[in-house]
Protein backbone atom coordinates (compact mmCIF):
# COMPACT_ATOMS: atom_id res chain seq x y z
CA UNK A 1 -79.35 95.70 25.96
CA UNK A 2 -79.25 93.89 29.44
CA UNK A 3 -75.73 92.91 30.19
CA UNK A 4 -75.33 89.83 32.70
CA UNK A 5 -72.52 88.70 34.96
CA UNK A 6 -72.65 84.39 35.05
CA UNK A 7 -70.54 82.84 37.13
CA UNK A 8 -69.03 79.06 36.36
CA UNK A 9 -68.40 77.44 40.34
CA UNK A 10 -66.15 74.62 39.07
CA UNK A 11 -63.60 74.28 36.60
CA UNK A 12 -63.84 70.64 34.61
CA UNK A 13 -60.97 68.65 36.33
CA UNK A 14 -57.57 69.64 35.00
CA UNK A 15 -58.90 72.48 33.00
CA UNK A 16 -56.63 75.34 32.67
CA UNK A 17 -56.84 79.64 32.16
CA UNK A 18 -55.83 78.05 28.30
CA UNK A 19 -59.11 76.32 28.14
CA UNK A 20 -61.23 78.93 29.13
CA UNK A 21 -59.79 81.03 26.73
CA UNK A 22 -60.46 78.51 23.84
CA UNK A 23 -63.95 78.32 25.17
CA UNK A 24 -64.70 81.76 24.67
CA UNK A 25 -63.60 81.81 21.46
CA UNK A 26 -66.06 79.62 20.77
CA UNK A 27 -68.47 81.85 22.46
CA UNK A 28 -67.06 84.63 20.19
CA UNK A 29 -67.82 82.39 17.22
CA UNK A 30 -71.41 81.48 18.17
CA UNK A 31 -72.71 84.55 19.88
CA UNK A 32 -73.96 86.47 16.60
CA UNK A 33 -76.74 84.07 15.93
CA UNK A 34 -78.64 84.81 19.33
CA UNK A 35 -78.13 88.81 19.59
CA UNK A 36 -75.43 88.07 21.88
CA UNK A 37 -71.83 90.01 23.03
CA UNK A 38 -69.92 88.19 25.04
CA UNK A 39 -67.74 91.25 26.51
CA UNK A 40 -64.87 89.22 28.84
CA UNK A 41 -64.05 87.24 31.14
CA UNK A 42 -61.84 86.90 34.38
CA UNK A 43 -60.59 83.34 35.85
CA UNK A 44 -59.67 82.31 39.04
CA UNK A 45 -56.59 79.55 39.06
CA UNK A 46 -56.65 79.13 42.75
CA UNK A 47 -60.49 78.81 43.01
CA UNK A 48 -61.43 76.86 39.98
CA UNK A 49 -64.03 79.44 39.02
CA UNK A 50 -64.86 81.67 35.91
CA UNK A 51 -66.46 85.05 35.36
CA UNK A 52 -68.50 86.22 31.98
CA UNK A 53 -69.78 89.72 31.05
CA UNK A 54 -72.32 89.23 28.06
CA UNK A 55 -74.72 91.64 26.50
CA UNK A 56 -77.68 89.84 26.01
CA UNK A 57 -81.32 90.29 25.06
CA UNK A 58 -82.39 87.79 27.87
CA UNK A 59 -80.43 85.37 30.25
CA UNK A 60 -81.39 82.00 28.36
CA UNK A 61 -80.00 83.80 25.13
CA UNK A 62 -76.52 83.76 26.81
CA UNK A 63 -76.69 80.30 27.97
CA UNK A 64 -77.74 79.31 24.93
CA UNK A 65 -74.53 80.12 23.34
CA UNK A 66 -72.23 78.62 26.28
CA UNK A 67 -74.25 75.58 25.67
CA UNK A 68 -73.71 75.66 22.07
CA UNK A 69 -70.70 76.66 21.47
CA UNK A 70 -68.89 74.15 24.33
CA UNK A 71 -71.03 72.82 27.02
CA UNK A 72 -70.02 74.59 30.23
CA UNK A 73 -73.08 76.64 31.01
CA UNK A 74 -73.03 78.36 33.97
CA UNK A 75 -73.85 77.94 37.61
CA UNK A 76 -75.45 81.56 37.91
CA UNK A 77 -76.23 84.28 36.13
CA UNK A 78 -76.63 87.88 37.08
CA UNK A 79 -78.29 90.91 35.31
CA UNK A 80 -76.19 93.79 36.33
CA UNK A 81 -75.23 97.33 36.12
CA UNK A 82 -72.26 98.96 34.78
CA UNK A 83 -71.15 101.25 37.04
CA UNK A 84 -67.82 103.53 36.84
């Protein structure tokens, strides 16, 4: 399955690491119903911006589920390889 790197520019005002971990659960709750694994993320405090690894069947299937699940789609996403 393609796996995808999407990257979130901007932090909502006063949201905290706290937030974006409640937000993926949410993910985590939703996923299932699109084919979708949302693998982890990484955020960065000092630049306001968030990092998600998802297995997906197509890049709109992983929006889909940010959209669903809480609203904060992202700015970019990336199909990538895994490398080692």
């Amino acid at each position: 399955m393609p796996l995808f790197m999407d990257v979130h520019e901007q932090l909502p005002d006063g949201a905290s690491a706290s937030d974006v971990a409640g937000a993926h659960k949410a993910d985590l709750e939703t996923q299932a119903q699109y084919g979708v694994n949302y693998k982890s993320y990484w955020v960065d405090d000092v630049n306001g911006k968030v990092f998600c690894l998802v297995e997906a069947p197509d890049a709109e299937s992983a929006v889909r589920v940010h959209r669903e699940a809480h609203g904060l789609v992202a700015d970019h996403i990336y199909e990538v390889v895994e490398g080692s």
